[in-house]
N, C-alpha and C. Protein backbone atom coordinates (compact mmCIF):
# COMPACT_ATOMS: atom_id res chain seq x y z
N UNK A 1 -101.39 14.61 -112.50
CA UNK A 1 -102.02 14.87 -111.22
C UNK A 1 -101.67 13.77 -110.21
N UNK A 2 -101.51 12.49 -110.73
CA UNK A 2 -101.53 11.77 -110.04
C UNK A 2 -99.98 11.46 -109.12
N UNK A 3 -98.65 11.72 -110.40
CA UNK A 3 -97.68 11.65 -109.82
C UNK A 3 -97.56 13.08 -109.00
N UNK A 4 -98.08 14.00 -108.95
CA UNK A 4 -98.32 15.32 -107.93
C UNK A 4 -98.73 14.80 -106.28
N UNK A 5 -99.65 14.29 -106.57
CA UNK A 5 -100.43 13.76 -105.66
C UNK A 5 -99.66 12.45 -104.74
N UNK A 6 -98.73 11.55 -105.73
CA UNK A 6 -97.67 10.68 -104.81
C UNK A 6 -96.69 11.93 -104.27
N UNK A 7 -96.27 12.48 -104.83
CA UNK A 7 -94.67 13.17 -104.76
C UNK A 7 -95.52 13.82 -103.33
N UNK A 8 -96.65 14.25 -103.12
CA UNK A 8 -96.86 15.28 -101.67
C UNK A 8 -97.43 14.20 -100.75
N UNK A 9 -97.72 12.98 -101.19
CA UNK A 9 -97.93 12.04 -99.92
C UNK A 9 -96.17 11.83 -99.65
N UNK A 10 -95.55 11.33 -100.29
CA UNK A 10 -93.98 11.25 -100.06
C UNK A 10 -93.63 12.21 -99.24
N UNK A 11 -93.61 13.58 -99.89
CA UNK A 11 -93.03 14.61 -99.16
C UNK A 11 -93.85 14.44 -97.32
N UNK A 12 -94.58 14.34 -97.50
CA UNK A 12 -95.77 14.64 -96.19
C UNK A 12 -94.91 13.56 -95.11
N UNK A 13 -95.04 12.19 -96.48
CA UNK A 13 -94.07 11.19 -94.86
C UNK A 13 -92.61 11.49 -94.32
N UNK A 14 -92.30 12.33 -95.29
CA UNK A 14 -90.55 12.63 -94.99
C UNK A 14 -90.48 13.83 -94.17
N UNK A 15 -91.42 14.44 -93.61
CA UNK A 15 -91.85 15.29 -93.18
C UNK A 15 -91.69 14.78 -91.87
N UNK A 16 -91.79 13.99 -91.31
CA UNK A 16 -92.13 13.39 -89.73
C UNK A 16 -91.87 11.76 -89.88
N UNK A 17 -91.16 11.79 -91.15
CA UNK A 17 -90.36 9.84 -90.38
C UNK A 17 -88.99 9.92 -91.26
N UNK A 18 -88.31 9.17 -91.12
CA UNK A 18 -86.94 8.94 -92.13
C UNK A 18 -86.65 7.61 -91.57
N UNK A 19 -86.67 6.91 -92.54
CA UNK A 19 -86.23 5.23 -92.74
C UNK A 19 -84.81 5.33 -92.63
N UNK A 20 -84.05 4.87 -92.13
CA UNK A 20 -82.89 5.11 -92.37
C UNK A 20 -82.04 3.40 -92.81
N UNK A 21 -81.02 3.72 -93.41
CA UNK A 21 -80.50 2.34 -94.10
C UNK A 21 -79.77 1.17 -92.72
N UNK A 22 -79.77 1.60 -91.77
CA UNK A 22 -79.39 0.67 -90.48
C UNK A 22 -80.20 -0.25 -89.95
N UNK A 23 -81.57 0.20 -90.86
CA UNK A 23 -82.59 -0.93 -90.72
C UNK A 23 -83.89 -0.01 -89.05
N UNK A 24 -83.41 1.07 -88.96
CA UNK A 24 -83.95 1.75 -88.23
C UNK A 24 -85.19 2.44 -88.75
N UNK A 25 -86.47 2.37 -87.97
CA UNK A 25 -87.62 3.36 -88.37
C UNK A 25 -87.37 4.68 -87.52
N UNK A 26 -87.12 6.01 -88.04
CA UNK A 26 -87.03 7.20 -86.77
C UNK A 26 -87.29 7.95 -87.08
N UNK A 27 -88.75 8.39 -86.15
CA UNK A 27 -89.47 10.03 -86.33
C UNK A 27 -89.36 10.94 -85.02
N UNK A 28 -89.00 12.07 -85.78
CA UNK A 28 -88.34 13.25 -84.81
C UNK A 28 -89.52 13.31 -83.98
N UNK A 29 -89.38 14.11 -82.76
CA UNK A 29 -90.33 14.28 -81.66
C UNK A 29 -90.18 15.48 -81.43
N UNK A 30 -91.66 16.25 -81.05
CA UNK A 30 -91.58 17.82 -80.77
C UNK A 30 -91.30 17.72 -78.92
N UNK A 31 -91.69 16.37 -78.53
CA UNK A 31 -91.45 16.63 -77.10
C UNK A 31 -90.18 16.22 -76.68
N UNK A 32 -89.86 16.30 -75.50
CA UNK A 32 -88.50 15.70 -74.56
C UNK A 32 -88.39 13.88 -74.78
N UNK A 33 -87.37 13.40 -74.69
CA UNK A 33 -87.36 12.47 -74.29
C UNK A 33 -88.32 11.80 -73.49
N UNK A 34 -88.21 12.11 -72.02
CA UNK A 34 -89.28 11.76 -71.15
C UNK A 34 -90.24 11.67 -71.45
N UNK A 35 -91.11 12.49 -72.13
CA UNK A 35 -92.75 12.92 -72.50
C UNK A 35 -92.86 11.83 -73.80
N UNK A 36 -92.02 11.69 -74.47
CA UNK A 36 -92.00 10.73 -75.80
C UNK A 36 -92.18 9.82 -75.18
N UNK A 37 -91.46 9.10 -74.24
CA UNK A 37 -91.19 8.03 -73.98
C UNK A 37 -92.78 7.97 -72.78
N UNK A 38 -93.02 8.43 -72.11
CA UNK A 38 -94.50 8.55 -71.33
C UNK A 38 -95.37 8.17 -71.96
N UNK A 39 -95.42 9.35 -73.34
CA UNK A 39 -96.93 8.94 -74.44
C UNK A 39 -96.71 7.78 -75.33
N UNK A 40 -95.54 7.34 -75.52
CA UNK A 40 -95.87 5.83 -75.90
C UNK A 40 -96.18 5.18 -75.23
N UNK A 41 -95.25 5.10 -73.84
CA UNK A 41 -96.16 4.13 -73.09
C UNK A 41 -97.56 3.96 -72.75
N UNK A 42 -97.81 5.13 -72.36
CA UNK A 42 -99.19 5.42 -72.25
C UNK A 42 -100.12 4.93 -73.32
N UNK A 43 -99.88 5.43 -74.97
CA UNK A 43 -100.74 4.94 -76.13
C UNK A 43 -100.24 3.36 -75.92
N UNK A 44 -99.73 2.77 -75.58
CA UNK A 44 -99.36 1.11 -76.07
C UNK A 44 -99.84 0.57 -75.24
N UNK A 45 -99.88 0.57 -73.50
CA UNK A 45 -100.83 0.06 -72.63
C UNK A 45 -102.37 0.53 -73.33
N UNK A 46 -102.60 1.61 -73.88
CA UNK A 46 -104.57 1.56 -73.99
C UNK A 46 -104.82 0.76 -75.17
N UNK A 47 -103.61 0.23 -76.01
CA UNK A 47 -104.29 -0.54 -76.81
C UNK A 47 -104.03 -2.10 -76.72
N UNK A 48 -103.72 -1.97 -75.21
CA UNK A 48 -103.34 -4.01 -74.81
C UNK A 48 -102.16 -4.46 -74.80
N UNK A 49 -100.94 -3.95 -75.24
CA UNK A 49 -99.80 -4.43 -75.07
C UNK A 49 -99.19 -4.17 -73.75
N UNK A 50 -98.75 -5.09 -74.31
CA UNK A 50 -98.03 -5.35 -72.69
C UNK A 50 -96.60 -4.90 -72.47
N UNK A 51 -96.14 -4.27 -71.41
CA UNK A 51 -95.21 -3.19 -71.34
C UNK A 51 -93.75 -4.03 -70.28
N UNK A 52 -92.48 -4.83 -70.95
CA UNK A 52 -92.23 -5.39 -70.32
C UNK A 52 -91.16 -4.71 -68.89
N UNK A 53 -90.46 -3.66 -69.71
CA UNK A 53 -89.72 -2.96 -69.52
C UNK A 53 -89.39 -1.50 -69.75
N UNK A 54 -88.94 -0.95 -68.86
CA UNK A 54 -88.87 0.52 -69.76
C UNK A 54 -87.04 1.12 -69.17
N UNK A 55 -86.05 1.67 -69.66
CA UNK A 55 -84.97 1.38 -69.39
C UNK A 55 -84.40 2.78 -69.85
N UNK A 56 -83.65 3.66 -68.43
CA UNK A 56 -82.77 4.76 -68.40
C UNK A 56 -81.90 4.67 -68.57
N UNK A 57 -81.21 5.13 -69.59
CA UNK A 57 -79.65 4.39 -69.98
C UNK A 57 -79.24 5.83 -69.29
N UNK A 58 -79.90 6.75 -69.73
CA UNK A 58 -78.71 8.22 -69.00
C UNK A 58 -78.82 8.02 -67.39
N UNK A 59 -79.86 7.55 -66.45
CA UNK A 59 -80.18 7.38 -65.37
C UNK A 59 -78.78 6.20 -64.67
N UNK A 60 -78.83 5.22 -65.87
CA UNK A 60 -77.83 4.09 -65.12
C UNK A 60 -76.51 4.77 -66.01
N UNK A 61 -76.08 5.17 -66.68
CA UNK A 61 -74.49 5.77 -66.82
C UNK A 61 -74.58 6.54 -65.70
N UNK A 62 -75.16 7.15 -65.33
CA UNK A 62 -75.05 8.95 -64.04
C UNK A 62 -75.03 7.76 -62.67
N UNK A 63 -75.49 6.92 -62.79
CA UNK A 63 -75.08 6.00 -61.62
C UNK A 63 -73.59 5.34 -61.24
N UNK A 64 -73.11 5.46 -62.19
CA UNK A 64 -71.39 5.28 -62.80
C UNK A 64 -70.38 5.95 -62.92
N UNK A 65 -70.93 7.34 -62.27
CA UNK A 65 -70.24 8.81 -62.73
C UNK A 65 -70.13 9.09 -64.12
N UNK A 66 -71.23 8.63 -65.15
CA UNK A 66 -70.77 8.57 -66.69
C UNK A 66 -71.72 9.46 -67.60
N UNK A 67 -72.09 9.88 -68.34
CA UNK A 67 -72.56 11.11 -68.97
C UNK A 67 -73.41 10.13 -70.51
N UNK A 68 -74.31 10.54 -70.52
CA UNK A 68 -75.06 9.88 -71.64
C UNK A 68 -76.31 11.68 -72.09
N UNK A 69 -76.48 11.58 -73.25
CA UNK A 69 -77.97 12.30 -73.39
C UNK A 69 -78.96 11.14 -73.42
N UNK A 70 -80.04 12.47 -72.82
CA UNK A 70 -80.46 11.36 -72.48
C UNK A 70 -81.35 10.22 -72.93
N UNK A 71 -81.44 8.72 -72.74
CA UNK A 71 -81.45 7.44 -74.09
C UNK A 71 -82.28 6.92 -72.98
N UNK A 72 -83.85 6.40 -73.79
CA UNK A 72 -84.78 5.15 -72.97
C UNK A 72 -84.53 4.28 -74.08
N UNK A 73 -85.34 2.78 -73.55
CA UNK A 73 -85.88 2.15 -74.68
C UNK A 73 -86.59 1.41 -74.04
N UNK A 74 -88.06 1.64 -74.51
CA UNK A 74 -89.17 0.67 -74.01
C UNK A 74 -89.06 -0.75 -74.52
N UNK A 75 -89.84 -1.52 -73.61
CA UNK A 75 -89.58 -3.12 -74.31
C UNK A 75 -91.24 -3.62 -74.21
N UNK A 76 -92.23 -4.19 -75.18
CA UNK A 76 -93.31 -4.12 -75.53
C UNK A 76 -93.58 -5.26 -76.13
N UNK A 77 -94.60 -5.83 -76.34
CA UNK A 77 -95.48 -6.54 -77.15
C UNK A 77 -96.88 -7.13 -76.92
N UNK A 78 -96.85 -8.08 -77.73
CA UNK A 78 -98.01 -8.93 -77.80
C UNK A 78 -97.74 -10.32 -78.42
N UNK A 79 -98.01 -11.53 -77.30
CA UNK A 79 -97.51 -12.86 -77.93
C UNK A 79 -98.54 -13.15 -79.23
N UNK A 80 -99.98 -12.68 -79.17
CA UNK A 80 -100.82 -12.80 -80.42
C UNK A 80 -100.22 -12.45 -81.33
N UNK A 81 -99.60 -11.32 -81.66
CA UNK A 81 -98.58 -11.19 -82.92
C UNK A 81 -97.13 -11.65 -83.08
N UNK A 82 -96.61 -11.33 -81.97
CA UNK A 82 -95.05 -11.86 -82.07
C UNK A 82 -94.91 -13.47 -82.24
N UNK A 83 -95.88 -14.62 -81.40
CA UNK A 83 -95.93 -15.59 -81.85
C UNK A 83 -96.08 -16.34 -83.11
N UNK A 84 -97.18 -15.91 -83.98
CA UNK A 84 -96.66 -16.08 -85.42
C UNK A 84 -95.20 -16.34 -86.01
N UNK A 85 -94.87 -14.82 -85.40
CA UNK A 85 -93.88 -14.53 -86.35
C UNK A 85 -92.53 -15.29 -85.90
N UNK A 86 -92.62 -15.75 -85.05
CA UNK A 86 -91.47 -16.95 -84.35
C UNK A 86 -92.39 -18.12 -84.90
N UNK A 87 -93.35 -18.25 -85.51
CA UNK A 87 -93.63 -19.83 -85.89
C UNK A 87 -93.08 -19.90 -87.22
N UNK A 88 -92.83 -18.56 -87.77
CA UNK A 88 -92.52 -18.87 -88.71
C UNK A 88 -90.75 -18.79 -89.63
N UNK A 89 -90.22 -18.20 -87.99
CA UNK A 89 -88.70 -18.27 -88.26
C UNK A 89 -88.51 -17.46 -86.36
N UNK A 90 -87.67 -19.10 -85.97
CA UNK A 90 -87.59 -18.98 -84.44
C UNK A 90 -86.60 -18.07 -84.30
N UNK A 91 -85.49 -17.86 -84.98
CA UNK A 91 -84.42 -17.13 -84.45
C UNK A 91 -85.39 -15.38 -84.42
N UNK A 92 -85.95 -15.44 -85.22
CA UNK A 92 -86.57 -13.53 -84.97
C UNK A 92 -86.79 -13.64 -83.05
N UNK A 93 -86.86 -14.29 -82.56
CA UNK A 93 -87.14 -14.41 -81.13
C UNK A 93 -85.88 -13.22 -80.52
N UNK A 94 -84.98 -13.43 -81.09
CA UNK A 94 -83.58 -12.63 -79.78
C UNK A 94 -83.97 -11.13 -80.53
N UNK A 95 -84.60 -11.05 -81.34
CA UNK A 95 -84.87 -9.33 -81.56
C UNK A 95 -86.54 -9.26 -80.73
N UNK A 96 -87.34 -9.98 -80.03
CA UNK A 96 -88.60 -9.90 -79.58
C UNK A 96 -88.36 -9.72 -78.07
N UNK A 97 -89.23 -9.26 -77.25
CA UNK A 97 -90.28 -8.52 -77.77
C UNK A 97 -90.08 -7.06 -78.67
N UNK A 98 -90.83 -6.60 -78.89
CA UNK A 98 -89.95 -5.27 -79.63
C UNK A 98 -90.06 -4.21 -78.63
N UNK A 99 -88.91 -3.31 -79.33
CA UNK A 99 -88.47 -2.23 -78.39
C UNK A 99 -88.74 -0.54 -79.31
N UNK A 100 -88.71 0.41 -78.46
CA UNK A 100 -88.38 1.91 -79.14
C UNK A 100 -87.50 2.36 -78.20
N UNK A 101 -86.36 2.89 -79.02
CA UNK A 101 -85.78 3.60 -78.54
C UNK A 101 -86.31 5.24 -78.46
N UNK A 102 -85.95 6.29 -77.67
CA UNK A 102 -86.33 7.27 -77.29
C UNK A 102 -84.49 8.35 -76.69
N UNK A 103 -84.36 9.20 -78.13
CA UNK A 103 -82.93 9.67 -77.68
C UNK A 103 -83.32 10.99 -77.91
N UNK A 104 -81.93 11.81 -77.43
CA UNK A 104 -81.98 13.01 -77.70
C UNK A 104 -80.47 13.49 -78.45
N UNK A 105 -80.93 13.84 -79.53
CA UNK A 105 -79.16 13.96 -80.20
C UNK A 105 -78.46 15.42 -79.71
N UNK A 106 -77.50 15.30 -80.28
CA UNK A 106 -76.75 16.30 -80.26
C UNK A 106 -76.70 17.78 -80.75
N UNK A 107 -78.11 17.92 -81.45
CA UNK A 107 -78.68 18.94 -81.50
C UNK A 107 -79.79 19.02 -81.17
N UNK A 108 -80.12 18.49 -79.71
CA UNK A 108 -81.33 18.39 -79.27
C UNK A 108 -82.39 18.04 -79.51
N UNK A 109 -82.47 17.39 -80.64
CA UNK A 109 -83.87 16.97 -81.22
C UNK A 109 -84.21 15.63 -80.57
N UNK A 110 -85.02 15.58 -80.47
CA UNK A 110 -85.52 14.12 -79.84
C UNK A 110 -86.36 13.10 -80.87
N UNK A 111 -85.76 11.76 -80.91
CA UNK A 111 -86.33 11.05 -82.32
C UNK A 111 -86.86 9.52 -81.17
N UNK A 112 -87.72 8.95 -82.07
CA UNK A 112 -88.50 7.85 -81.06
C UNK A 112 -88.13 6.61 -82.61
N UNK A 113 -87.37 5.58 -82.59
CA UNK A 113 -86.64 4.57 -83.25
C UNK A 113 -87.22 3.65 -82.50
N UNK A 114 -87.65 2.67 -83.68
CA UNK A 114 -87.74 0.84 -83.79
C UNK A 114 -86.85 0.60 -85.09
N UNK A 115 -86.78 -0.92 -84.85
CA UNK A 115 -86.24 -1.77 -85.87
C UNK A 115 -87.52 -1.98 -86.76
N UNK A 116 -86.66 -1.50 -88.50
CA UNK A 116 -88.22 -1.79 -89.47
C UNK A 116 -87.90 -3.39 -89.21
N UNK A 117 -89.32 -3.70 -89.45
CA UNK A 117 -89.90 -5.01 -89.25
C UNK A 117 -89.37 -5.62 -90.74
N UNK A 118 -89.40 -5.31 -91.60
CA UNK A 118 -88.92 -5.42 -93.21
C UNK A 118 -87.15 -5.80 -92.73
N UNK A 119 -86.48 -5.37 -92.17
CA UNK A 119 -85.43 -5.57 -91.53
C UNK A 119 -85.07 -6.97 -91.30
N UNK A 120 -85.86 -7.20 -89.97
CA UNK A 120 -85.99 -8.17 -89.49
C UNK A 120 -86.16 -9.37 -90.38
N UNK A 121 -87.33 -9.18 -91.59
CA UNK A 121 -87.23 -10.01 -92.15
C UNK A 121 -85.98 -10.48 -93.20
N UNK A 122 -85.17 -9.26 -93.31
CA UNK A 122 -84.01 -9.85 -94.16
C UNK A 122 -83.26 -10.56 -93.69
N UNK A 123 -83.01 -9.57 -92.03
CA UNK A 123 -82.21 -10.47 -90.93
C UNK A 123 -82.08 -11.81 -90.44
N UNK A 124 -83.13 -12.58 -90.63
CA UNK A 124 -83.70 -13.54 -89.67
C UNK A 124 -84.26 -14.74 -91.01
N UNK A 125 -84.22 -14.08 -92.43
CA UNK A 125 -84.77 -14.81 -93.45
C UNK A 125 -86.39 -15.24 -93.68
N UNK A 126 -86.92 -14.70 -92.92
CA UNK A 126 -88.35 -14.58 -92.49
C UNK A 126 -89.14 -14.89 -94.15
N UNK A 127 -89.57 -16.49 -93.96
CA UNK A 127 -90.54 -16.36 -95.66
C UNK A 127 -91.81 -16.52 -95.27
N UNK A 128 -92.91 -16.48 -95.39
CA UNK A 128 -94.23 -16.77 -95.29
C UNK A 128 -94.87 -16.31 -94.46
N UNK A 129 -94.60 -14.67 -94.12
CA UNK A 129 -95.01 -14.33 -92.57
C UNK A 129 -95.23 -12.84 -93.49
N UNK A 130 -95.38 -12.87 -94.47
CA UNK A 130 -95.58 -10.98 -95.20
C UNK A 130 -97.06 -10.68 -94.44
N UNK A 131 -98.01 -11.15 -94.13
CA UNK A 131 -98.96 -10.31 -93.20
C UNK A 131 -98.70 -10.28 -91.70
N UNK A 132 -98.09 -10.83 -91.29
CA UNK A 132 -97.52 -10.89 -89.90
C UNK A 132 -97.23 -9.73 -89.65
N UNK A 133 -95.30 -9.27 -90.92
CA UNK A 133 -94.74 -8.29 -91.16
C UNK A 133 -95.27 -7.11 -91.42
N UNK A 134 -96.46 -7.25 -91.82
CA UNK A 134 -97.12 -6.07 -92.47
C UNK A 134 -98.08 -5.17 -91.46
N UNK A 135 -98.67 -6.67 -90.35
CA UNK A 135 -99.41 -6.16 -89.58
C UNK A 135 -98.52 -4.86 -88.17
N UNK A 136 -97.43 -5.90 -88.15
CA UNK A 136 -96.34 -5.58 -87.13
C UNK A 136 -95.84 -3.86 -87.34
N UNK A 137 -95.53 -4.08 -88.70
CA UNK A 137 -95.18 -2.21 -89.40
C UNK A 137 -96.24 -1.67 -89.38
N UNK A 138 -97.55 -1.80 -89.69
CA UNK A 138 -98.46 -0.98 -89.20
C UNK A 138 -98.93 -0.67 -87.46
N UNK A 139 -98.65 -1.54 -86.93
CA UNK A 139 -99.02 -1.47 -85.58
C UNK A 139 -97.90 -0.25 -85.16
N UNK A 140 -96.58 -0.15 -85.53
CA UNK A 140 -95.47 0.27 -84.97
C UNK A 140 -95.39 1.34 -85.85
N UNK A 141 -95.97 1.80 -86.34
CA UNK A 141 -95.83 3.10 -87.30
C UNK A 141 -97.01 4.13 -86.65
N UNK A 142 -98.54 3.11 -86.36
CA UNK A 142 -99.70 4.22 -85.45
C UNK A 142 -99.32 4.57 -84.13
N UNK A 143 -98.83 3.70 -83.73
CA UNK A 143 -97.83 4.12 -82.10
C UNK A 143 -97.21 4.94 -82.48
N UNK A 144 -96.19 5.13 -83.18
CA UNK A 144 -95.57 5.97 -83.20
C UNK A 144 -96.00 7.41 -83.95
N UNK A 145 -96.92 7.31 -84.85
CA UNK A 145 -97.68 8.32 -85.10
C UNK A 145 -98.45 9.43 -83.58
N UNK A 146 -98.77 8.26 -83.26
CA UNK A 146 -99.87 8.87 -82.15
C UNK A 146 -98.43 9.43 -81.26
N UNK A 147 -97.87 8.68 -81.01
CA UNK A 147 -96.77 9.75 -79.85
C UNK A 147 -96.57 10.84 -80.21
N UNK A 148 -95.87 10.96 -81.37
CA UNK A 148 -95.36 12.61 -81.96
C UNK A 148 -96.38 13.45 -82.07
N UNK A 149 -97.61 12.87 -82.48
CA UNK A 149 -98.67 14.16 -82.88
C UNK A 149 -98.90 14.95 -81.74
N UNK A 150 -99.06 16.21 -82.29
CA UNK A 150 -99.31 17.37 -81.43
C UNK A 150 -100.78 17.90 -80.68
């Protein structure tokens, strides 16, 4: 019963996220680009973060005469958490504040991508910061929950 009971929580998360090996977190979106990229912003300002940037990559190629689908990526945080995690290995700084990307592929689906935080820590050698990391992947997994849900 019990391995029943993992195998359909598994299935359930593969259902609406896929980890992918590039070190990418990415869950498909039932909405547009735009609207993805709106309701995150929207959910991440009501819970205090601070919104540094938000960035049209198809908006600035079409400014160029150049053709993109169309690609945001918000830029976000909180020094209460991100600071830690630079106390405890400064170089993680040039991947901070964190970002989501917001694309639309080539078969139209629209997926909302961060860097797993687990990543980062391989990247950057990150030792003594596993609740930092832990807090960070949970924070960036309910955001992104809350965007996609219907």
């Amino acid at each position: 019963m019990k391995k029943l009971l993992s195998l359909g929580a598994v299935l359930l998360a593969a259902s609406f996220s896929v980890a992918a090996s590039d070190g990418l977190i990415k869950y498909q979106s039932n909405y547009s680009v735009k609207e993805t990229a709106d309701r995150f912003e929207s959910i991440a300002k009501s819970k205090g973060l601070t919104l540094f940037a938000r960035i049209d990559h198809q908006k600035n190629a079409s400014s160029v005469d150049l053709e993109l689908r169309p690609t945001e990526v918000i830029i976000f945080g909180n020094p209460k958490v991100g600071t830690p995690l630079m106390q405890c290995q400064q170089d993680v700084a040039i991947d901070l504040p964190q970002k989501v990307l917001v694309t639309e592929d080539s078969n139209k689906k629209v997926w909302l991508s961060y860097n797993d935080p687990n990543y980062l820590m391989e990247r950057h050698a990150i030792n003594g910061c596993d609740e930092v990391i832990k807090k960070i992947s949970g924070v960036l997994s309910k955001l992104s929950e809350a965007t996609i849900a219907k």
